[in-house]
Protein backbone atom coordinates (compact mmCIF):
# COMPACT_ATOMS: atom_id res chain seq x y z
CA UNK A 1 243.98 179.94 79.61
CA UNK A 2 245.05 176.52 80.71
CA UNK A 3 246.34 175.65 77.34
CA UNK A 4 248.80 178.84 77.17
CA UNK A 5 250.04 177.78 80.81
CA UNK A 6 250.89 174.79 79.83
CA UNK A 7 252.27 175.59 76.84
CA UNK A 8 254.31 178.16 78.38
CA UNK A 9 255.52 175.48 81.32
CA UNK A 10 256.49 173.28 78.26
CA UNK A 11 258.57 175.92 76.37
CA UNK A 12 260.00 177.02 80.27
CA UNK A 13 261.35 173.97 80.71
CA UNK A 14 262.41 173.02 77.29
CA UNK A 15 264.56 176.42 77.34
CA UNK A 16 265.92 175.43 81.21
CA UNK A 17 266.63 171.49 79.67
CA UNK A 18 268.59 173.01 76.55
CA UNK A 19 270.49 175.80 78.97
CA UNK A 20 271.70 172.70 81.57
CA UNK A 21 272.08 170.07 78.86
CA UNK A 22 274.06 171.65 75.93
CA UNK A 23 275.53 174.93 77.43
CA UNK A 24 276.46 173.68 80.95
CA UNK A 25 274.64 176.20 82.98
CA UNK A 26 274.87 174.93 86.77
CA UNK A 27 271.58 174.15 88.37
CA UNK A 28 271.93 176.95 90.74
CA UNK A 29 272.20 179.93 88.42
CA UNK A 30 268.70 178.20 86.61
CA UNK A 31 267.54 177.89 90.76
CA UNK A 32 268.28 181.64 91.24
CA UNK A 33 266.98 182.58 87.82
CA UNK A 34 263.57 180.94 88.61
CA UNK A 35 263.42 182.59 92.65
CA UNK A 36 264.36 186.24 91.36
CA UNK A 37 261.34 185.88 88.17
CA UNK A 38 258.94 184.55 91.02
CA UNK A 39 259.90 187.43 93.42
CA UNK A 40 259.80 190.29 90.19
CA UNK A 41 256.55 189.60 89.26
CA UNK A 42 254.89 189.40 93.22
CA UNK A 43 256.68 193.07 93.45
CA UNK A 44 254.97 193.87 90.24
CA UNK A 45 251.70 192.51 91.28
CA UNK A 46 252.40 194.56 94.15
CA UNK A 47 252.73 197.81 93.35
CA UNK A 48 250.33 197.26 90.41
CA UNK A 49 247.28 197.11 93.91
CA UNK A 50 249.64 199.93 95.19
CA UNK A 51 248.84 202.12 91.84
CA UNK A 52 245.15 201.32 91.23
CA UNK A 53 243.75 203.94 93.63
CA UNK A 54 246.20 206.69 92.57
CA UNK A 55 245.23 205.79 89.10
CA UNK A 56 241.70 205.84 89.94
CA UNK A 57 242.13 209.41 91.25
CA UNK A 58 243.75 211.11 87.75
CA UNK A 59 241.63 209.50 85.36
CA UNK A 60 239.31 211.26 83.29
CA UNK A 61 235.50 210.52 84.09
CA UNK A 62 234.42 208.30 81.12
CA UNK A 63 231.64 210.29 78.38
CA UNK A 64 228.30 209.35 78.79
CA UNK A 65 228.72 208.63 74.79
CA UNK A 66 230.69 205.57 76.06
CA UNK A 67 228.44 204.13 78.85
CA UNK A 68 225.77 204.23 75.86
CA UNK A 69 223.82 207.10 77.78
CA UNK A 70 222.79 210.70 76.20
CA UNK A 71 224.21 213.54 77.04
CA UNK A 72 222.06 215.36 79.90
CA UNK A 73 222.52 218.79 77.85
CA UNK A 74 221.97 217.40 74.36
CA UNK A 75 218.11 217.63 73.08
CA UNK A 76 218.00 214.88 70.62
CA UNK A 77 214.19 216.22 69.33
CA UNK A 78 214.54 217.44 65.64
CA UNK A 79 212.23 220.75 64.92
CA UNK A 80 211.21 220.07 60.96
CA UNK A 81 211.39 223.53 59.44
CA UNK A 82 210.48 224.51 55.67
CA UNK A 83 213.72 225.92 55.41
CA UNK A 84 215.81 222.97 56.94
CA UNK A 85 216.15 221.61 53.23
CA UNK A 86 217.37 224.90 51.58
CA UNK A 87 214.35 225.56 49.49
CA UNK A 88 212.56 228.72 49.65
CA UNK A 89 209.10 229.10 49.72
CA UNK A 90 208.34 231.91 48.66
């Protein structure tokens, strides 16, 4: 986790160095850039806690095949019968 953030951070700022250096981007419109990102993803973080209980609420009660539990209803004992392998005795 550490390495992508500082790979990221490197990449950031190589992008930000290239836009001031080569295409003459003012430092303010990178300044602005970097205050609106910041402030998009705290609203996203946000509403994301906002959601979470409403979320909670519609979803679907996970199967007990999931959890790695049987069924309550299911009987998993197997009667043997002489007929349960299609011969006829006879």
């Amino acid at each position: 986790m550490v390495r992508r953030f500082i790979s990221a951070s490197f990449f950031a700022s190589a992008f930000i160095w290239v836009a001031v250096s080569f295409f003459d981007v003012e430092i303010e419109v990178v300044r602005v850039l970097f205050i609106y990102s910041i402030g998009f993803v705290l609203l996203m973080i946000f509403i994301g806690l906002l959601l979470v209980p409403f979320i909670s609420l519609f979803r679907k009660k996970r199967s007990s095949l999931l959890e790695g539990k049987p069924p309550d209803d299911a009987d998993h004992t197997r009667t043997t019968d002489s007929d349960s392998d299609g011969s006829q005795s006879g």
